[in-house]
Protein backbone atom coordinates (compact mmCIF):
# COMPACT_ATOMS: atom_id res chain seq x y z
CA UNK A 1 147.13 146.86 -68.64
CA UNK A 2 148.14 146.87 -64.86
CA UNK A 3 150.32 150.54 -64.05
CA UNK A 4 151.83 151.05 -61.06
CA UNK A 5 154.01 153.56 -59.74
CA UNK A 6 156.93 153.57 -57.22
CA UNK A 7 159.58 156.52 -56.28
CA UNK A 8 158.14 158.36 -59.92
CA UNK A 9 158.93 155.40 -61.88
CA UNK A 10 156.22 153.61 -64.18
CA UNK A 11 155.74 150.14 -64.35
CA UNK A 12 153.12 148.39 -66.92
CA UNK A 13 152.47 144.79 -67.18
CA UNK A 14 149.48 143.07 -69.10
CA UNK A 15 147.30 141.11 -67.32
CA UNK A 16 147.58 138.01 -68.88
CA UNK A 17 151.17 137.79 -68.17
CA UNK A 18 149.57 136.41 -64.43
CA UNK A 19 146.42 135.12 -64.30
CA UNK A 20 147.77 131.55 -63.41
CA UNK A 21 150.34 133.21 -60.54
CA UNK A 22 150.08 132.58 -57.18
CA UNK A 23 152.51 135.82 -56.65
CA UNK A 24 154.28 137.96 -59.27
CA UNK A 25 157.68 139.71 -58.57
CA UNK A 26 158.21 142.87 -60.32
CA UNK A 27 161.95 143.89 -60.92
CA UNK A 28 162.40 147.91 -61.88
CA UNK A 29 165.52 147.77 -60.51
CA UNK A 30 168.39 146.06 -58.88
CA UNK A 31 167.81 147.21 -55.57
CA UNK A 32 163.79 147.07 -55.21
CA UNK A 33 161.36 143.99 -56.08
CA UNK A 34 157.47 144.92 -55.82
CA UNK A 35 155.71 142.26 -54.78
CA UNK A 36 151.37 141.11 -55.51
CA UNK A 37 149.55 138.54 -54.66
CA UNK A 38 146.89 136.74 -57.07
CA UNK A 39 144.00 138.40 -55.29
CA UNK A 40 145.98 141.49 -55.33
CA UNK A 41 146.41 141.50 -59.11
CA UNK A 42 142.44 140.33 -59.56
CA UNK A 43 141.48 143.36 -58.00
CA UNK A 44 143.56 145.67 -60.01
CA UNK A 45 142.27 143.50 -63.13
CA UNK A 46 138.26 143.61 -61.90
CA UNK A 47 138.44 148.05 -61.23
CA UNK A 48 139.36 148.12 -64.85
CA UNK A 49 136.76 145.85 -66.21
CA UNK A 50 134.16 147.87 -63.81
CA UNK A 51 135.08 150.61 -65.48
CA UNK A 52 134.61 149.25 -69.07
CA UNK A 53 131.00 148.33 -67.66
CA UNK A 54 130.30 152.41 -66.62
CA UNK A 55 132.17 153.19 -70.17
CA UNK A 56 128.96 151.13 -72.04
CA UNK A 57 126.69 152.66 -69.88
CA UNK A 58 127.51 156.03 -70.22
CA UNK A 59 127.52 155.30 -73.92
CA UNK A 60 124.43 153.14 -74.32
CA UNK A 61 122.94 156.72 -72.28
CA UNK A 62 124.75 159.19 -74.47
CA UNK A 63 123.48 157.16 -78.07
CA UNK A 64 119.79 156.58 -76.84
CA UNK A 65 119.34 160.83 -76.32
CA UNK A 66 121.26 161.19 -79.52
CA UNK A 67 118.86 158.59 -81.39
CA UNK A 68 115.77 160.94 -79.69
CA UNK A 69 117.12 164.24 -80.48
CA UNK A 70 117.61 163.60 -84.22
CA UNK A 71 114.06 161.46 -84.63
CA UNK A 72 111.66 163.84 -82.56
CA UNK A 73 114.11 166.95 -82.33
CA UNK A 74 114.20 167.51 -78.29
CA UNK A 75 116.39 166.47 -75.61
CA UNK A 76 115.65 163.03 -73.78
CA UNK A 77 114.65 164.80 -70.39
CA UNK A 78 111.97 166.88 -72.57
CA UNK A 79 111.02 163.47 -73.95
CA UNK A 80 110.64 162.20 -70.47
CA UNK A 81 108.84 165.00 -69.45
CA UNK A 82 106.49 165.27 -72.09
CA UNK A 83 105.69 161.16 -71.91
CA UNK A 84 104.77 162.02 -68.27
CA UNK A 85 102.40 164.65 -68.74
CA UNK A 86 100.84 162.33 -71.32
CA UNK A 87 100.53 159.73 -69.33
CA UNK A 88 99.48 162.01 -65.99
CA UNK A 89 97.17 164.62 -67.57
CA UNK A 90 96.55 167.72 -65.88
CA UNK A 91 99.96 167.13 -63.64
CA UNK A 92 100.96 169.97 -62.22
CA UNK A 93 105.20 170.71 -61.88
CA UNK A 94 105.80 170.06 -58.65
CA UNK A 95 104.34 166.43 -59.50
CA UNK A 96 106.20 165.97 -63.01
CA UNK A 97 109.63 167.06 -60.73
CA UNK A 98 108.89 164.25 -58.12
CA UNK A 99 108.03 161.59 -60.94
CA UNK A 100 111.34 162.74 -62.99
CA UNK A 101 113.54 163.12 -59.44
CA UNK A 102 114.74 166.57 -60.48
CA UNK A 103 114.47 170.19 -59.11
CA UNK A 104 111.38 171.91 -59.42
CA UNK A 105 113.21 174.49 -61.15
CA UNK A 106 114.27 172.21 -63.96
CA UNK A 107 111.04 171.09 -64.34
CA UNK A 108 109.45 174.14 -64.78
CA UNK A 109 112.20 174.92 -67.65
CA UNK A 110 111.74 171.78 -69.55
CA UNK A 111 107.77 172.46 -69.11
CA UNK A 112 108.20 175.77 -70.63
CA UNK A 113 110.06 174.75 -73.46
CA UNK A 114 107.53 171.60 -74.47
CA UNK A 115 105.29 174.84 -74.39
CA UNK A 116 107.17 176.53 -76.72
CA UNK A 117 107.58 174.02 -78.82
CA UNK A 118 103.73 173.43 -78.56
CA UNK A 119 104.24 169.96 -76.98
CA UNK A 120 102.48 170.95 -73.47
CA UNK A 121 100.07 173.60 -72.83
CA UNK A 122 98.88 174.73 -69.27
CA UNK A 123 95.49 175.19 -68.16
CA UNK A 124 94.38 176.31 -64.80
CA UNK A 125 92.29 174.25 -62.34
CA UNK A 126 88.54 174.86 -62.74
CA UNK A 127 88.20 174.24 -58.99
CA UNK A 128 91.42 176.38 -58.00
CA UNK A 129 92.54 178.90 -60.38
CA UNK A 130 95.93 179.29 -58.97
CA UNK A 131 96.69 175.46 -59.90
CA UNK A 132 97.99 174.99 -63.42
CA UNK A 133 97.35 172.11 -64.42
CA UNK A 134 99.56 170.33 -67.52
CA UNK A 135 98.45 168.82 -70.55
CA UNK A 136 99.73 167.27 -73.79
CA UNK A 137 98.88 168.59 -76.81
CA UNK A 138 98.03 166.54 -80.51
CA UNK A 139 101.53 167.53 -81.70
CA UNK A 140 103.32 166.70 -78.72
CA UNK A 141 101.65 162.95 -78.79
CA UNK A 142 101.93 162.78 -82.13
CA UNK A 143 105.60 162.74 -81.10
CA UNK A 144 105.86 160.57 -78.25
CA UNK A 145 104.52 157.79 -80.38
CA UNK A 146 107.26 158.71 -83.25
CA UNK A 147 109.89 158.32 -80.28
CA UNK A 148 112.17 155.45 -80.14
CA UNK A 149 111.39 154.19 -76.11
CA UNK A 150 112.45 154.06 -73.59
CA UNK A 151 110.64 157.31 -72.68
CA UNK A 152 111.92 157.82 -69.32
CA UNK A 153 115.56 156.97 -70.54
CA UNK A 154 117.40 153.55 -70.90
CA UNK A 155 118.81 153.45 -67.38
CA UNK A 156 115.81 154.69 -65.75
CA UNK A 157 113.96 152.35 -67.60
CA UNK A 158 116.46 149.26 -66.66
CA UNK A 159 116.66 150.55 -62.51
CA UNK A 160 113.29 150.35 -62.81
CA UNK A 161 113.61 146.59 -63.73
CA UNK A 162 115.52 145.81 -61.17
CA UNK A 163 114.23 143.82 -57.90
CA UNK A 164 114.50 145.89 -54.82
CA UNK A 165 117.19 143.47 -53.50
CA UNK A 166 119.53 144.47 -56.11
CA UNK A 167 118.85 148.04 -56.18
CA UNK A 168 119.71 148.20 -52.36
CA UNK A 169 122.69 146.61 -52.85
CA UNK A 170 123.63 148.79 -56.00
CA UNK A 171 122.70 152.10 -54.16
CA UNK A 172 125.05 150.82 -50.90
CA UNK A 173 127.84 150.12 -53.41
CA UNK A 174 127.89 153.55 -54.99
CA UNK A 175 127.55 155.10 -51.76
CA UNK A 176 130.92 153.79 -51.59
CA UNK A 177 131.89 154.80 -54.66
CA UNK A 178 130.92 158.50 -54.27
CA UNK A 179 132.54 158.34 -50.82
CA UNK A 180 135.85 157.47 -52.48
CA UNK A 181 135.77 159.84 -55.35
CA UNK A 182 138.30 162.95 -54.58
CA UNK A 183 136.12 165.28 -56.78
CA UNK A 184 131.73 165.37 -56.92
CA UNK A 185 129.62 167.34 -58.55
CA UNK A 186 127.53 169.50 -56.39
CA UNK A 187 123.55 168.96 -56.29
CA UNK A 188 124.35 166.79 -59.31
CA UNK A 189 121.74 164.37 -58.88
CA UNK A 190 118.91 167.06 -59.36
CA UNK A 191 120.44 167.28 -63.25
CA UNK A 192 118.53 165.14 -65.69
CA UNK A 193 121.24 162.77 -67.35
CA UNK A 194 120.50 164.19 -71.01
CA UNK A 195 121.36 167.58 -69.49
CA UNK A 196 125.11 166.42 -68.37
């Protein structure tokens, strides 16, 4: 569906109507004709099917922490945060921020809780006492290997897949995108995606 909007009026026209046109006239009334272009209409065609592709992302996101909460009971970032530990042991929280790319502050939360839960336990550094040092506990791998992967997330995982190539175009491109947006959450991209 193609919308557009002229002196308050609405107009909607389905996109098949011109895929073959060269240029489309749109009457709304006697006195005024709106006038597009093919490449005009493609690119009012191509935003919407962009935004079907963040619509399955977003989704394919939101059902992968949903599958993880109800088979091992936490969130995905504690998931994430407890496969890193397992697979780092004796990392302290500043490290398991950097490897998660989120606050230090939200690491040491989702630390504490893993603790709670009896996931994680701390120890401090034989050779510094005032390093704690993290560690995964039975229970807490006995969970990771009950978890349906990917630990670190599905689009963490598929970024990760990605050549460098692509990912430098991809980050340019959304640089764009955020540049354009009229509204952005603040410090957002310190907030683990299972938190949002």
């Amino acid at each position: 569906m193609l919308t557009w909007k002229h002196n308050s009026k609405r107009i909607c026209l389905q996109w098949g109507q011109f895929q073959n046109a060269s240029t489309c006239f749109l009457y709304y009334n006697k006195d005024h004709i709106l006038t597009m272009t093919s490449p005009q209409i493609e690119a009012y065609a191509l935003d919407l099917e962009v935004l079907r592709q963040f619509r399955i992302i977003f989704k394919s996101v939101r059902r992968h922490f949903q599958l993880i909460e109800k088979t091992v009971g936490i969130s995905g970032s504690q998931l994430w945060a407890a496969a890193a530990i397992a697979e780092h042991p004796g990392i302290r929280v500043t490290e398991l921020a950097k490897t998660m790319s989120v606050h230090q502050t939200t690491a040491s939360n989702l630390v504490e809780k893993l603790v709670e839960l009896g996931f994680a336990k701390r120890e401090r550094s034989s050779q510094d006492s005032r390093m704690v040092l993290l560690y995964i506990t039975e229970l807490g791998q006995r969970r990771l290997e009950a978890a349906p992967g990917p630990m670190q997330g599905v689009l963490p995982d598929a970024l990760g897949k990605m050549p460098y190539s692509t990912l430098t175009s991809l980050h340019k491109n959304l640089t764009e995108l955020l540049a354009k947006m009229d509204s952005l959450a603040l410090h957002g991209e310190d907030t683990p995606l299972a938190d949002m």
